[in-house]
Structure formats: C-alpha cells, structure tokens
Protein backbone atom coordinates (compact mmCIF):
# COMPACT_ATOMS: atom_id res chain seq x y z
CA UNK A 1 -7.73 3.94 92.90
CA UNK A 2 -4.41 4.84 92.33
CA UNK A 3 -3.56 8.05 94.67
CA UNK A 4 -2.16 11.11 91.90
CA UNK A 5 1.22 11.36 92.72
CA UNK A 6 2.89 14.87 94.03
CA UNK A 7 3.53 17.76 90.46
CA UNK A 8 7.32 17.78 91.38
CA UNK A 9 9.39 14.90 93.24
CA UNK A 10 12.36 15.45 95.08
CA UNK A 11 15.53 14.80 93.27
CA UNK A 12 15.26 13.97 89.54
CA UNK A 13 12.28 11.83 88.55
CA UNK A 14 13.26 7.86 87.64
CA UNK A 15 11.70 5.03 86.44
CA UNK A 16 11.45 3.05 90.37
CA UNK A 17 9.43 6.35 91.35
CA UNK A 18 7.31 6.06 88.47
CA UNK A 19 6.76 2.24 88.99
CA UNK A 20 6.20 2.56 92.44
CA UNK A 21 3.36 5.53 91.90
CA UNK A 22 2.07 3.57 89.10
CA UNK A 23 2.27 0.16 91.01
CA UNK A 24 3.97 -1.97 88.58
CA UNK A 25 7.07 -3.26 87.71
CA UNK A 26 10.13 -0.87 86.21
CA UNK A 27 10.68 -2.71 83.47
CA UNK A 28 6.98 -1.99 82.29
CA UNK A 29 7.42 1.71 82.74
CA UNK A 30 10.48 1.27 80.34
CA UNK A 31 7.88 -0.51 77.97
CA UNK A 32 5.48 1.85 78.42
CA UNK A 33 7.41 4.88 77.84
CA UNK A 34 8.76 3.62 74.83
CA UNK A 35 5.49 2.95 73.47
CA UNK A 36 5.82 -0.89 73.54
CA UNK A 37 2.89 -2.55 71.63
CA UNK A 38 3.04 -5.40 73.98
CA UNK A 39 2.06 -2.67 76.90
CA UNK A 40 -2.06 -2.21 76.77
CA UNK A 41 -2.88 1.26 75.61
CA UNK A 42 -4.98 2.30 78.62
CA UNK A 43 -1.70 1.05 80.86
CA UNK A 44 0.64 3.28 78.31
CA UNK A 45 -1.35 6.21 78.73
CA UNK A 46 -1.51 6.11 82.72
CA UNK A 47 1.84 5.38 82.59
CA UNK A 48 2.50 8.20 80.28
CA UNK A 49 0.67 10.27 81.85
CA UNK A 50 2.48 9.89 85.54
CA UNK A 51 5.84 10.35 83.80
CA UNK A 52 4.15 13.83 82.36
CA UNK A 53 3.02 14.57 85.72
CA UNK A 54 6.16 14.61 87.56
CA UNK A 55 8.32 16.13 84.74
CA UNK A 56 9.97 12.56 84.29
CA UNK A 57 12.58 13.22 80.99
CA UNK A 58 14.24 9.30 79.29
CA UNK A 59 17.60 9.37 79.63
CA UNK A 60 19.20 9.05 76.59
CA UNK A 61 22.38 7.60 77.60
CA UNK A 62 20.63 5.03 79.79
CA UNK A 63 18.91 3.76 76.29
CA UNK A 64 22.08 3.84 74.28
CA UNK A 65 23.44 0.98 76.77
CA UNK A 66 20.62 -0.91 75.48
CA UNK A 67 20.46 -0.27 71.95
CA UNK A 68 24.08 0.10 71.49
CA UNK A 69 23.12 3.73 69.90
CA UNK A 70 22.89 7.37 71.22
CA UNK A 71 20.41 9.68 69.35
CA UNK A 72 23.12 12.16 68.19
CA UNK A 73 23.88 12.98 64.41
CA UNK A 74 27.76 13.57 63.63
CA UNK A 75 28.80 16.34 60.68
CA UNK A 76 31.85 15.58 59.74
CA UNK A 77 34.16 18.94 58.19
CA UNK A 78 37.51 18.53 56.68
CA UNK A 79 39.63 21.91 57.07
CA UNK A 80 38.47 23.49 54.53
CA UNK A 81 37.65 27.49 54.28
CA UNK A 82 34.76 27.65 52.30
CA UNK A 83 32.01 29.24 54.84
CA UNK A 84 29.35 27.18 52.60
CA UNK A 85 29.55 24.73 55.43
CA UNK A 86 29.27 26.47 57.89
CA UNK A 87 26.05 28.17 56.93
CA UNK A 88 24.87 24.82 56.77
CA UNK A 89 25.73 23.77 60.24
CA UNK A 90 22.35 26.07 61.58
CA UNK A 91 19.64 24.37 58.87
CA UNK A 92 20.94 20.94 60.00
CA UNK A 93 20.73 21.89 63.54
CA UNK A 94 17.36 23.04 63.20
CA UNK A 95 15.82 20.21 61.12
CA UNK A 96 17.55 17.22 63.37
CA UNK A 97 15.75 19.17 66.43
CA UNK A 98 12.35 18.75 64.73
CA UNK A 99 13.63 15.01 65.01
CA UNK A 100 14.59 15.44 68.60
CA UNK A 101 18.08 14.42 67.78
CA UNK A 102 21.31 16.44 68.73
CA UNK A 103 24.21 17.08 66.46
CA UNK A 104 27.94 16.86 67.16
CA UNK A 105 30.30 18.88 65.12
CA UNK A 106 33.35 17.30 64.33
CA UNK A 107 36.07 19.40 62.21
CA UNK A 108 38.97 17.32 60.48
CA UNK A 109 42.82 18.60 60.53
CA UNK A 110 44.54 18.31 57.33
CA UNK A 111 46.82 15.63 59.04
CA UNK A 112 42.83 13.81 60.38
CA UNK A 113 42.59 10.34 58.78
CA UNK A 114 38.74 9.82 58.15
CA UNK A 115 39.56 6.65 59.21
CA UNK A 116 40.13 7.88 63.05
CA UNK A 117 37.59 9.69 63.13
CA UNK A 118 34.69 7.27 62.14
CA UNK A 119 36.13 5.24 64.78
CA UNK A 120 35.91 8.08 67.57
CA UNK A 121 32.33 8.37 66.26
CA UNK A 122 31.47 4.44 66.85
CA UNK A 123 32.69 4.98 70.85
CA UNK A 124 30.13 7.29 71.01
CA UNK A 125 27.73 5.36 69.61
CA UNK A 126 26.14 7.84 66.83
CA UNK A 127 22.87 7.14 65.32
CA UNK A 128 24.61 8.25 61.64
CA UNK A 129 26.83 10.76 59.98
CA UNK A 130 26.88 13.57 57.84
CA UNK A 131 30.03 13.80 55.73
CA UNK A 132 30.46 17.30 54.65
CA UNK A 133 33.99 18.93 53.55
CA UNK A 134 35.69 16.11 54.07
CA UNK A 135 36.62 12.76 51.98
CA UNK A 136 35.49 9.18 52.20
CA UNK A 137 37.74 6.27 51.17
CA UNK A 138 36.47 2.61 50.11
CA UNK A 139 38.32 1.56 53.96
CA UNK A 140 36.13 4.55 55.53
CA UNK A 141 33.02 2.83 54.00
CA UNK A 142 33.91 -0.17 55.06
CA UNK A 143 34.04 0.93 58.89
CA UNK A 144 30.59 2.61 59.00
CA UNK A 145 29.29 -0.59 57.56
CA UNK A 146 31.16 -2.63 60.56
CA UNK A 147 30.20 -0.21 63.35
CA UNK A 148 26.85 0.12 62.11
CA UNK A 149 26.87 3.80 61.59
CA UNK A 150 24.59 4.92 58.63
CA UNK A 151 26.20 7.90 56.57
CA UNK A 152 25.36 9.85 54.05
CA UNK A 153 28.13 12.49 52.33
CA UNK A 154 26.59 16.27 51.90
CA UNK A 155 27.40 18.30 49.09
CA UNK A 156 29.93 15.36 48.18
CA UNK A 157 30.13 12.27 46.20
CA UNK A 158 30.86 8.76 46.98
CA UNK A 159 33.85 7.75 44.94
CA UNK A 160 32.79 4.01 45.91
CA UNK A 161 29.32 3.09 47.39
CA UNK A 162 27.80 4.91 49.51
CA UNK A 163 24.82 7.74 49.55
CA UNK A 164 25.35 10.99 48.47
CA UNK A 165 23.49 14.29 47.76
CA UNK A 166 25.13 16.88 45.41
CA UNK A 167 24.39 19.19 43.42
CA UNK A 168 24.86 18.60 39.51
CA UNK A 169 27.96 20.20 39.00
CA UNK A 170 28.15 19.28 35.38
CA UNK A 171 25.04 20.69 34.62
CA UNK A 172 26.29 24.02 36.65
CA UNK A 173 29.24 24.12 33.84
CA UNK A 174 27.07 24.22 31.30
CA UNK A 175 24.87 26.60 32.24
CA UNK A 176 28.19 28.99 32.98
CA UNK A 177 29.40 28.03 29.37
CA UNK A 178 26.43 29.28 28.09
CA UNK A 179 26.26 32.51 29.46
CA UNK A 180 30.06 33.24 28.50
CA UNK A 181 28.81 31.96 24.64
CA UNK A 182 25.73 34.15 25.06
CA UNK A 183 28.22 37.27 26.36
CA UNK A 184 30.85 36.75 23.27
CA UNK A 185 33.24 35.64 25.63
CA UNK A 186 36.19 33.80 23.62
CA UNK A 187 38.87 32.70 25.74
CA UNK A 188 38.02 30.97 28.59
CA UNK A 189 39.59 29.79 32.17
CA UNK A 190 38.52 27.77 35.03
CA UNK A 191 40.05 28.46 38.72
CA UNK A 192 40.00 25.09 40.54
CA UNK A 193 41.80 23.13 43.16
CA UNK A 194 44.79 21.11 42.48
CA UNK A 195 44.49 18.40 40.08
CA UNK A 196 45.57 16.21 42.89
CA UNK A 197 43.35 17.82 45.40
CA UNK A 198 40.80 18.29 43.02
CA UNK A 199 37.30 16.45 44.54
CA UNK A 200 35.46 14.88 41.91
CA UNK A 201 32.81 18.06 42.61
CA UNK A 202 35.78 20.03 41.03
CA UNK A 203 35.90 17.76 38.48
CA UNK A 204 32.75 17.87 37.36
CA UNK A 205 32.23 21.35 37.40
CA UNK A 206 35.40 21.68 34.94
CA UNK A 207 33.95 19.15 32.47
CA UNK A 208 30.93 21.36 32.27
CA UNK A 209 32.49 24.19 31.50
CA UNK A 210 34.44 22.42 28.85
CA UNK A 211 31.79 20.78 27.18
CA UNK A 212 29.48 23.80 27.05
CA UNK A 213 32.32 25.37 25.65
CA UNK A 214 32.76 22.96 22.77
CA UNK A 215 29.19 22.44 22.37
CA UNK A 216 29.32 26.28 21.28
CA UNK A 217 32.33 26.60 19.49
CA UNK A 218 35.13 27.58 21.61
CA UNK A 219 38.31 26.75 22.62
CA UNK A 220 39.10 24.25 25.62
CA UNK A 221 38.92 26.71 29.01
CA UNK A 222 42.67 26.62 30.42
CA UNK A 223 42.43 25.36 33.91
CA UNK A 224 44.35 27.94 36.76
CA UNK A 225 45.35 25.31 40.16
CA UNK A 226 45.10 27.43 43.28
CA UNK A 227 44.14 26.53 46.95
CA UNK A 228 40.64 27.40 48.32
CA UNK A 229 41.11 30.71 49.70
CA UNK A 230 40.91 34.26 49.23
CA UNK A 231 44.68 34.68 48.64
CA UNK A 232 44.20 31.83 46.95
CA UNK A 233 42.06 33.84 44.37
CA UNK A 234 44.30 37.27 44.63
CA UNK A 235 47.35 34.36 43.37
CA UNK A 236 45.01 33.10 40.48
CA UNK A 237 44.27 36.85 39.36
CA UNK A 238 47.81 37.35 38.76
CA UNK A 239 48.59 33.95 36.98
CA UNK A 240 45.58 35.11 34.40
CA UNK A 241 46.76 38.07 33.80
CA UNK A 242 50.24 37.19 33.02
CA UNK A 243 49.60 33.55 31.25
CA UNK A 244 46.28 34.05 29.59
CA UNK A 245 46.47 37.98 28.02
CA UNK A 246 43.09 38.54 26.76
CA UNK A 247 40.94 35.96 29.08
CA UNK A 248 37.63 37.43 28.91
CA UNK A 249 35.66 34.52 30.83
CA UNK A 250 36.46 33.17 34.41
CA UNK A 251 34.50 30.66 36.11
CA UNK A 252 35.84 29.84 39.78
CA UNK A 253 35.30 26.89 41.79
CA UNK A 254 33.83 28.60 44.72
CA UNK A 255 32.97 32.12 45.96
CA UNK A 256 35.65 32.62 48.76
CA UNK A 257 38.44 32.02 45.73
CA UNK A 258 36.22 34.04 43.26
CA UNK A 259 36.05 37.06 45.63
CA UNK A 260 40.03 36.92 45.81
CA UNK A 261 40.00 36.91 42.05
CA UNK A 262 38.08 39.92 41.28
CA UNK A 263 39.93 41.75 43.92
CA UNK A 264 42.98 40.72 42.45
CA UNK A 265 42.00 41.51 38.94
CA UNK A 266 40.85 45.03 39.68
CA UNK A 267 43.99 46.21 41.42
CA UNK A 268 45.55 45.51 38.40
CA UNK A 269 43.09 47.90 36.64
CA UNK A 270 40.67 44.96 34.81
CA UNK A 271 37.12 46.12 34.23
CA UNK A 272 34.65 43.50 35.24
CA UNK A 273 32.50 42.75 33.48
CA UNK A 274 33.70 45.09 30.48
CA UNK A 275 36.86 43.23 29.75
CA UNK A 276 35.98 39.88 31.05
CA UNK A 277 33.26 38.03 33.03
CA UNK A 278 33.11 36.40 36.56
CA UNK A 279 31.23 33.82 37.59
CA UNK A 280 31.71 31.82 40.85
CA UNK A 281 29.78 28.77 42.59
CA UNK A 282 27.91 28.49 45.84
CA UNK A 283 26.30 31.85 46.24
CA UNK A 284 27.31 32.98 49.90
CA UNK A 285 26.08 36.35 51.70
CA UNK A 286 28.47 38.48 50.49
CA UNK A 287 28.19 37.44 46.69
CA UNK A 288 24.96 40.20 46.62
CA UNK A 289 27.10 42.53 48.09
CA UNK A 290 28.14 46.29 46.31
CA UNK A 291 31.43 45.61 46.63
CA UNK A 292 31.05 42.60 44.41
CA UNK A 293 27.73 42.01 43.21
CA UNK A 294 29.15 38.34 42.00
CA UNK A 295 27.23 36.71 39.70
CA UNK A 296 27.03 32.63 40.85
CA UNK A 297 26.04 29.54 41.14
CA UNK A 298 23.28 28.73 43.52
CA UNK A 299 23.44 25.84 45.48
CA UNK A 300 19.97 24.69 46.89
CA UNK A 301 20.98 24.06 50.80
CA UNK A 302 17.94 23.68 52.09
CA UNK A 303 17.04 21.00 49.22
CA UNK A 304 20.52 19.01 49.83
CA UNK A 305 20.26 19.39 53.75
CA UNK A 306 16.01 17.90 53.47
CA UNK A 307 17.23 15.33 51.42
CA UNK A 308 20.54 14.29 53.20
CA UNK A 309 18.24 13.79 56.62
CA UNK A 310 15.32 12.07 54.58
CA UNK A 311 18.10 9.47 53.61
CA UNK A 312 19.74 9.03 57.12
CA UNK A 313 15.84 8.67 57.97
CA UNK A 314 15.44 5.41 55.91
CA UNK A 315 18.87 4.52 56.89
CA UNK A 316 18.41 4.66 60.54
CA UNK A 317 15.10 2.85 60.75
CA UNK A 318 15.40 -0.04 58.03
CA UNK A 319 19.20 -1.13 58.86
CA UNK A 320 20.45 -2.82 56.04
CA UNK A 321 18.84 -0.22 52.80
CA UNK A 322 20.47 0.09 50.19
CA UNK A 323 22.74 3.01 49.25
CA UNK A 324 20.95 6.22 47.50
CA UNK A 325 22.46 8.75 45.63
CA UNK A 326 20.40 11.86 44.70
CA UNK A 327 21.46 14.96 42.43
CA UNK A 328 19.78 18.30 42.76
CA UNK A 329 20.09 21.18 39.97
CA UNK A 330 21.56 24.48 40.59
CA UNK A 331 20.93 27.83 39.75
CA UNK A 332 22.65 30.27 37.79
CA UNK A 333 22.10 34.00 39.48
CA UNK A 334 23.40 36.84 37.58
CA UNK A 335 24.62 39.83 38.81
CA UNK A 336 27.36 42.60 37.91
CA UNK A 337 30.18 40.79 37.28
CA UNK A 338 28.42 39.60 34.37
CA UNK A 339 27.14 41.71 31.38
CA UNK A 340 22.98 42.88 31.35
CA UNK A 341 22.81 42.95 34.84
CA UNK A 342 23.40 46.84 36.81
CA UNK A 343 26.26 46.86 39.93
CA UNK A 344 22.84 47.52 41.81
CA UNK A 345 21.51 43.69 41.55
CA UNK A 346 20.84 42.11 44.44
C-alpha cells in the first residue's frame, strides 16, 4: 500500500515529488493531472488526489512551453475616453475567472499600430483577444490568423472578416428618430466623430437617425464633427447654437460628449427638454444622475461581454471555426432631457 504522503511538503510541491509518492513515472502525473484519457481513471484519481493532498498547483507557464499557449485573455483599448470600456473591464474579469483564465489589459496610444501590438500579444503566447476601443485592419486579421490567436472585436465591427459583437446601432437611430417624431421635434442634428475618424458604429448610428427621420417626414439631421470628450461636447453646444438656430432634436454619439453638450447648451440659457431634446448612447452611471437625468441609449454589456467569451469559447477549443458575427438590440431609456418624463427619473 502506498504510504499517504505528508499535508504540506517542503518547498513548493512538483510533479518528481508527486511521482515519487505516487510511484510512477512524471510524465504520467502530467497525464494524469491533465485528465489524459489514456491514464486509467482509478490511477487519475489517486493521482489527483496526492496532488490535492499536498497543495500541488500546474504551472501554467510550464504548460504554455508545451502547447505553445498561456491561459491569459488580452483586451485590447485604443485611447479613447469613453468610460463605457472601462466599466466593462470588471464583467470580463469576472466571467474569464469562472473560466479560470486571467486577463491582461493592454491600452493603445494614438501613435499604437494594432499591428505591434498583436505581435507583443503572440510573444506572450495569449489564448485569444478581445478587441475593444480600438481598430482592426485586414493586415491585423491576417496576423492573429498566423500566430494563432483567436479574436473577437467587442462593441466593434469587423470591417473585413472577423467576429464581432455589437450592438445594432442602426436600429438605435431609429428608435431615437422616433421619439424626436413622436416629441414634434423638426430640425434635427447628430453629434458624431469625425467623418474620417468616424467607426463604422458611428456610422451606423447616423444612418438611423436619418432614415427614421425620413421614414417620418423630416428633414435630413445635420451632422456636428467633434472629438469624444466632454469639451468635445461643450464645442458642439456652441456650433448648434450658432449654425443650426432653432435645432430642437440632438442625438449624440456617446454619453461623455452628450454630457458636454447639455452643459454647454444650458450656459447659454437653452431649456432642455422645453426647447429641444437630448438623447445620448451608452447609458453610463451618471446619465441617471439629477444633474442630468439624460435620456439614452442602453447598451446591453452584460449580453455583448456573455456573448464575446461564448465566441472566444468555440474559437479556442475547435481551432480553425469559422468567423461569427452577432448583433444585440439596444434600449431606448427615457429620462428628463426628453419630454413626458419628470427631472426625478431614475
């Protein structure tokens, strides 16, 4: 009978002590740990159950040597401000540990090349990426598929093939179009990025809003180019005011600029929502808050973030799948920079 071997060894358990308590060879402890089917279960489990014993814990970096892959998850950020990201940095963090997988931030510079970065990712051997705020380009694509590093963009869109999940932005511009038609709202703007800036997100969002607006009867909205910031916004506000007199329906790109424009707007003594309606997209925190009480677009994080890791999932384990794409609808919540709803709505 095999003598049970000491609760705690000296030093950090390996897998020589364990073969030596178990009396076999290393390399089926290695087997055995790993669950190898070629490994009797009754050996497995004694096995097992030694390594449990004497607090034995795989090391990771040992296996990536083998298998040429690490268990860590990369999230990829561009520089962006919008604190929608960042909010989602905790969900991921807690779903990949349900996976037993770690997660390694990386946050772009505006001068970053994608192209760099994937590459730093591949020396370190990542199991697959998470783009978020950031862009992918067809050569970007092309080097996950060469290192072997399954990706999936977040809250983006592949502009060639990849997998993607996004909200429908087009659908969110509809929905906004139809509460300005709904409100009597007649002349209508949209505060985006940068036509040549402008993510296909953007995009889509805009053509929503200007096919709703059609679709009811009104006039084209007039698109207002500003970064994605809050000064940003306060710089929109003014550009309204002085190039479209008598704009009555606003629908901004994100919260972070929206906040900036209704700040903007009421220190030059607009009433919102009296004179004119705001709307923005992504529903942070501080969109329920007195101060603002922003009515917005509600993007399901929890939805995107579930179905961004069930993709990397399928990715990971069947090398080789094809791409998937998956849209997820948004919701419109109204609150008091809209009309109907009291400055009291949460």
């Amino acid at each position: 009978m095999t003598p049970k071997p000491p609760a705690v060894l000296p030093g950090r358990p390996t897998i020589k002590m364990i073969a030596t308590l178990a009396r076999v060879a290393p390399s089926t402890v290695s087997r055995a740990i790993n669950d190898d089917p070629s490994i009797s279960l009754r050996t497995r489990a004694r096995i097992q159950g030694i390594a449990a014993r004497v607090g034995f814990v795989p090391n990771v970096t040992a296996r990536g040597l083998v298998t040429r892959r690490s268990d860590v998850v990369a999230l990829v950020l561009g520089p962006s401000q919008n604190p929608f990201y960042l909010e989602m940095i905790p969900l991921i963090t807690e779903r990949l540990a349900l996976r037993s997988k770690p997660l390694m931030i990386v946050r772009m510079r505006e001068s970053d090349r994608i192209e760099a970065t994937l590459a730093t990712l591949a020396r370190h051997q990542v199991s697959g990426c998470l783009i978020g705020a950031a862009s992918m380009t067809p050569e970007a694509f092309a080097l996950c598929r060469r290192f072997d590093i399954p990706t999936v963009m977040v809250n983006r869109l592949a502009n060639v093939e990849g997998s993607f999940v996004s909200c429908n932005n087009h659908e969110a511009g509809l929905q906004v179009a139809s509460l300005f038609a709904a409100e009597g709202r007649r002349r209508i703007a949209y505060v985006g990025a940068d036509p040549s800036k402008a993510t296909f997100q953007d995009e889509q969002r805009e053509a929503g809003l200007r096919d709703g607006a059609m679709d009811a009867g009104l006039t084209a909205p007039r698109r207002f180019a500003t970064v994605y910031s809050y000064e940003g916004g306060l710089a929109a506000a003014r550009a309204l005011l002085e190039q479209l007199p008598g704009a009555d329906g606003i629908f901004v790109a994100n919260d972070i600029v929206a906040f900036g424009v209704l700040d903007g707007l009421r220190r030059a003594g607009a009433v919102v929502p009296g004179q004119m309606s705001v709307v923005g997209f992504d529903d942070l925190p501080q969109a329920c808050w007195l101060g603002y009480g922003l009515t917005t677009v509600r993007q399901p994080m929890e939805t995107i973030v579930e179905q961004a890791l069930g993709i990397l999932d399928r990715q990971i384990s069947e090398p080789g799948a094809p791409a998937e794409g998956v849209y997820v609808s948004a919701e419109l919540v109204r609150r008091a920079t809209t009309l109907g709803i009291p400055a009291s709505a949460p």
